[in-house]
Protein backbone atom coordinates (compact mmCIF):
# COMPACT_ATOMS: atom_id res chain seq x y z
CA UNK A 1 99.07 160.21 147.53
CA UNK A 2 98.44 158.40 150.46
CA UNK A 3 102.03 157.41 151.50
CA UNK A 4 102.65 161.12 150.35
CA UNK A 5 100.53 162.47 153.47
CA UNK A 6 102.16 160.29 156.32
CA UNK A 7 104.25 162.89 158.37
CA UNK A 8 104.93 163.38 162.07
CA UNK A 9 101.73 164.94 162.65
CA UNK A 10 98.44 163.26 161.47
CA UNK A 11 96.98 165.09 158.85
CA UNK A 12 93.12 165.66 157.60
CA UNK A 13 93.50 165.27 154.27
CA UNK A 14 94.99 161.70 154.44
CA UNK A 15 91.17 161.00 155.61
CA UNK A 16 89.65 162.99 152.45
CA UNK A 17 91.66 161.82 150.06
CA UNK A 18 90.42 158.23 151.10
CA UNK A 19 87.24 158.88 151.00
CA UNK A 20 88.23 160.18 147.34
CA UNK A 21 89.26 157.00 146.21
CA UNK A 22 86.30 155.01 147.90
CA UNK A 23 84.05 157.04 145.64
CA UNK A 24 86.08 156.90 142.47
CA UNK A 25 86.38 152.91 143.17
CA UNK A 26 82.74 152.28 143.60
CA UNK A 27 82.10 155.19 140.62
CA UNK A 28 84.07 152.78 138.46
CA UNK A 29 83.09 149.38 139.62
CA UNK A 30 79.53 150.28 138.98
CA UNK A 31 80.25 151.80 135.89
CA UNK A 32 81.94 148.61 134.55
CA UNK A 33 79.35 146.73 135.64
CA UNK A 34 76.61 148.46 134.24
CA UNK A 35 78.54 148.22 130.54
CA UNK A 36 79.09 144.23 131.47
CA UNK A 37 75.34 144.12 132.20
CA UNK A 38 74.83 144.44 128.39
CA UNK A 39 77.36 142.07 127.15
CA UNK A 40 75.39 139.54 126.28
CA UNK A 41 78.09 136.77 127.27
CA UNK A 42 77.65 138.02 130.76
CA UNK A 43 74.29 136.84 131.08
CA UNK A 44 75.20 133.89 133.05
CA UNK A 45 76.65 136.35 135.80
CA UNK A 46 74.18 138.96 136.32
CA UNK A 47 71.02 137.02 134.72
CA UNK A 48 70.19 136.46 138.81
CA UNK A 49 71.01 139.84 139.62
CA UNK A 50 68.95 142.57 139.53
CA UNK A 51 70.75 146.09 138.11
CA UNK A 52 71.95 148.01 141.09
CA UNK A 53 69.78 150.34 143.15
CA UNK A 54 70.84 153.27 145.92
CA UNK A 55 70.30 150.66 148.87
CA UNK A 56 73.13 149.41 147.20
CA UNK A 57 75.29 152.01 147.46
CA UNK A 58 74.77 152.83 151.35
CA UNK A 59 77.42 151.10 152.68
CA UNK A 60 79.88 153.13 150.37
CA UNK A 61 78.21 156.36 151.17
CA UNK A 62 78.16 155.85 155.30
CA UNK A 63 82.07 154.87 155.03
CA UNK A 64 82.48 158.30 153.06
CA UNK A 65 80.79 160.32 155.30
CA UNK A 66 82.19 158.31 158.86
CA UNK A 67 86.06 159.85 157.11
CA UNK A 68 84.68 162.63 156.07
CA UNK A 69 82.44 163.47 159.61
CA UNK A 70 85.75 162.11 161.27
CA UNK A 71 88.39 164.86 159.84
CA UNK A 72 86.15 167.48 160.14
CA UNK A 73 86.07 166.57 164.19
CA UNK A 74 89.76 166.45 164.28
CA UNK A 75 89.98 169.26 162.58
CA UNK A 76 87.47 171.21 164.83
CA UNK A 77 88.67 170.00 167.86
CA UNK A 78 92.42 169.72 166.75
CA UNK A 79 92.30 166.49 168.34
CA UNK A 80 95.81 164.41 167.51
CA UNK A 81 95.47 161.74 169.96
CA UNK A 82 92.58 159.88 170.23
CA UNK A 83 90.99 160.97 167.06
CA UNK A 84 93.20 160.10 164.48
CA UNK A 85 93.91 156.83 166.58
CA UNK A 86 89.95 156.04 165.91
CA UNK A 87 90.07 157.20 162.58
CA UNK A 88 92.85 155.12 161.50
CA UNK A 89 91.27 152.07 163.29
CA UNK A 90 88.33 152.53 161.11
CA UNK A 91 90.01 153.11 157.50
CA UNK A 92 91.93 149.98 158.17
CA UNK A 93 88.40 148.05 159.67
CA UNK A 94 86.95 148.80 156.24
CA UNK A 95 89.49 148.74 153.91
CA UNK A 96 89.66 144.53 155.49
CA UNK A 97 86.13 144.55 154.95
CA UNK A 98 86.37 145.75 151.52
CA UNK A 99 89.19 143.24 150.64
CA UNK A 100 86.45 140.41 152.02
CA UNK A 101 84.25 141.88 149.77
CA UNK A 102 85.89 141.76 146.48
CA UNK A 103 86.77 138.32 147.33
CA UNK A 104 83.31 136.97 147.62
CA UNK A 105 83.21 138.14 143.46
C-alpha cells in the first residue's frame, strides 16, 4: 500500500498508513510474545525478562504520533516542501532504528 501511494505529489496518507503498520507490528509482536511467555520451553528466553509494561511501549507510541502530528501539519499548512522532506527523513530514521532493533533479538 505503501508503493501504492508514491505519486508526483506527496501524499498524507502514505504517513498514516505507516503509522498503521507500526501499530499492527508491535500489536502482533507483543501478542506473540505474550503466548511464547507461556510455552514452557521458552523459559530460558524470557525467564530474565519481566512481562512487558506501557514504558515499554513508548517508543512505538511517540513514533505513531511524530507521523501522525506530522501529516496533520502538512495537511494544515499544505506544506509540500519542507514538510514532507522532514517527514520522510524521519520514517526512514526509524524504520533503520527499528531494523537495529530486531537485530539485537
Amino acid at each position: 500500500m505503501l508503493i501504492t501511494l508514491i505519486g508526483e505529489e506527496f501524499t498524507t496518507l502514505w504517513l498514516y498508513v505507516l503509522g498503521s503498520i507500526f501499530i499492527s507490528g508491535n500489536w502482533v509482536s507483543h501478542s506473540s510474545f505474550r503466548r511464547a511467555r507461556q510455552d514452557p520451553e521458552n523459559d530460558d528466553f524470557f525467564g530474565n525478562r519481566r512481562p512487558a509494561t506501557l514504558r515499554d511501549f513508548w517508543p512505538a507510541i511517540t513514533i505513531v504520533l511524530t507521523l501522525v502530528v506530522m501529516g496533520l501539519a502538512i495537511d494544515i499548512t499544505q506544506n509540500q516542501t519542507l514538510l514532507p522532506v522532514l517527514a520522510l527523513i524521519l520514517a526512514n530514521a526509524v524504520l533503520i532504528y527499528q531494523t537495529f532493533r530486531f537485530r539485537m533479538l
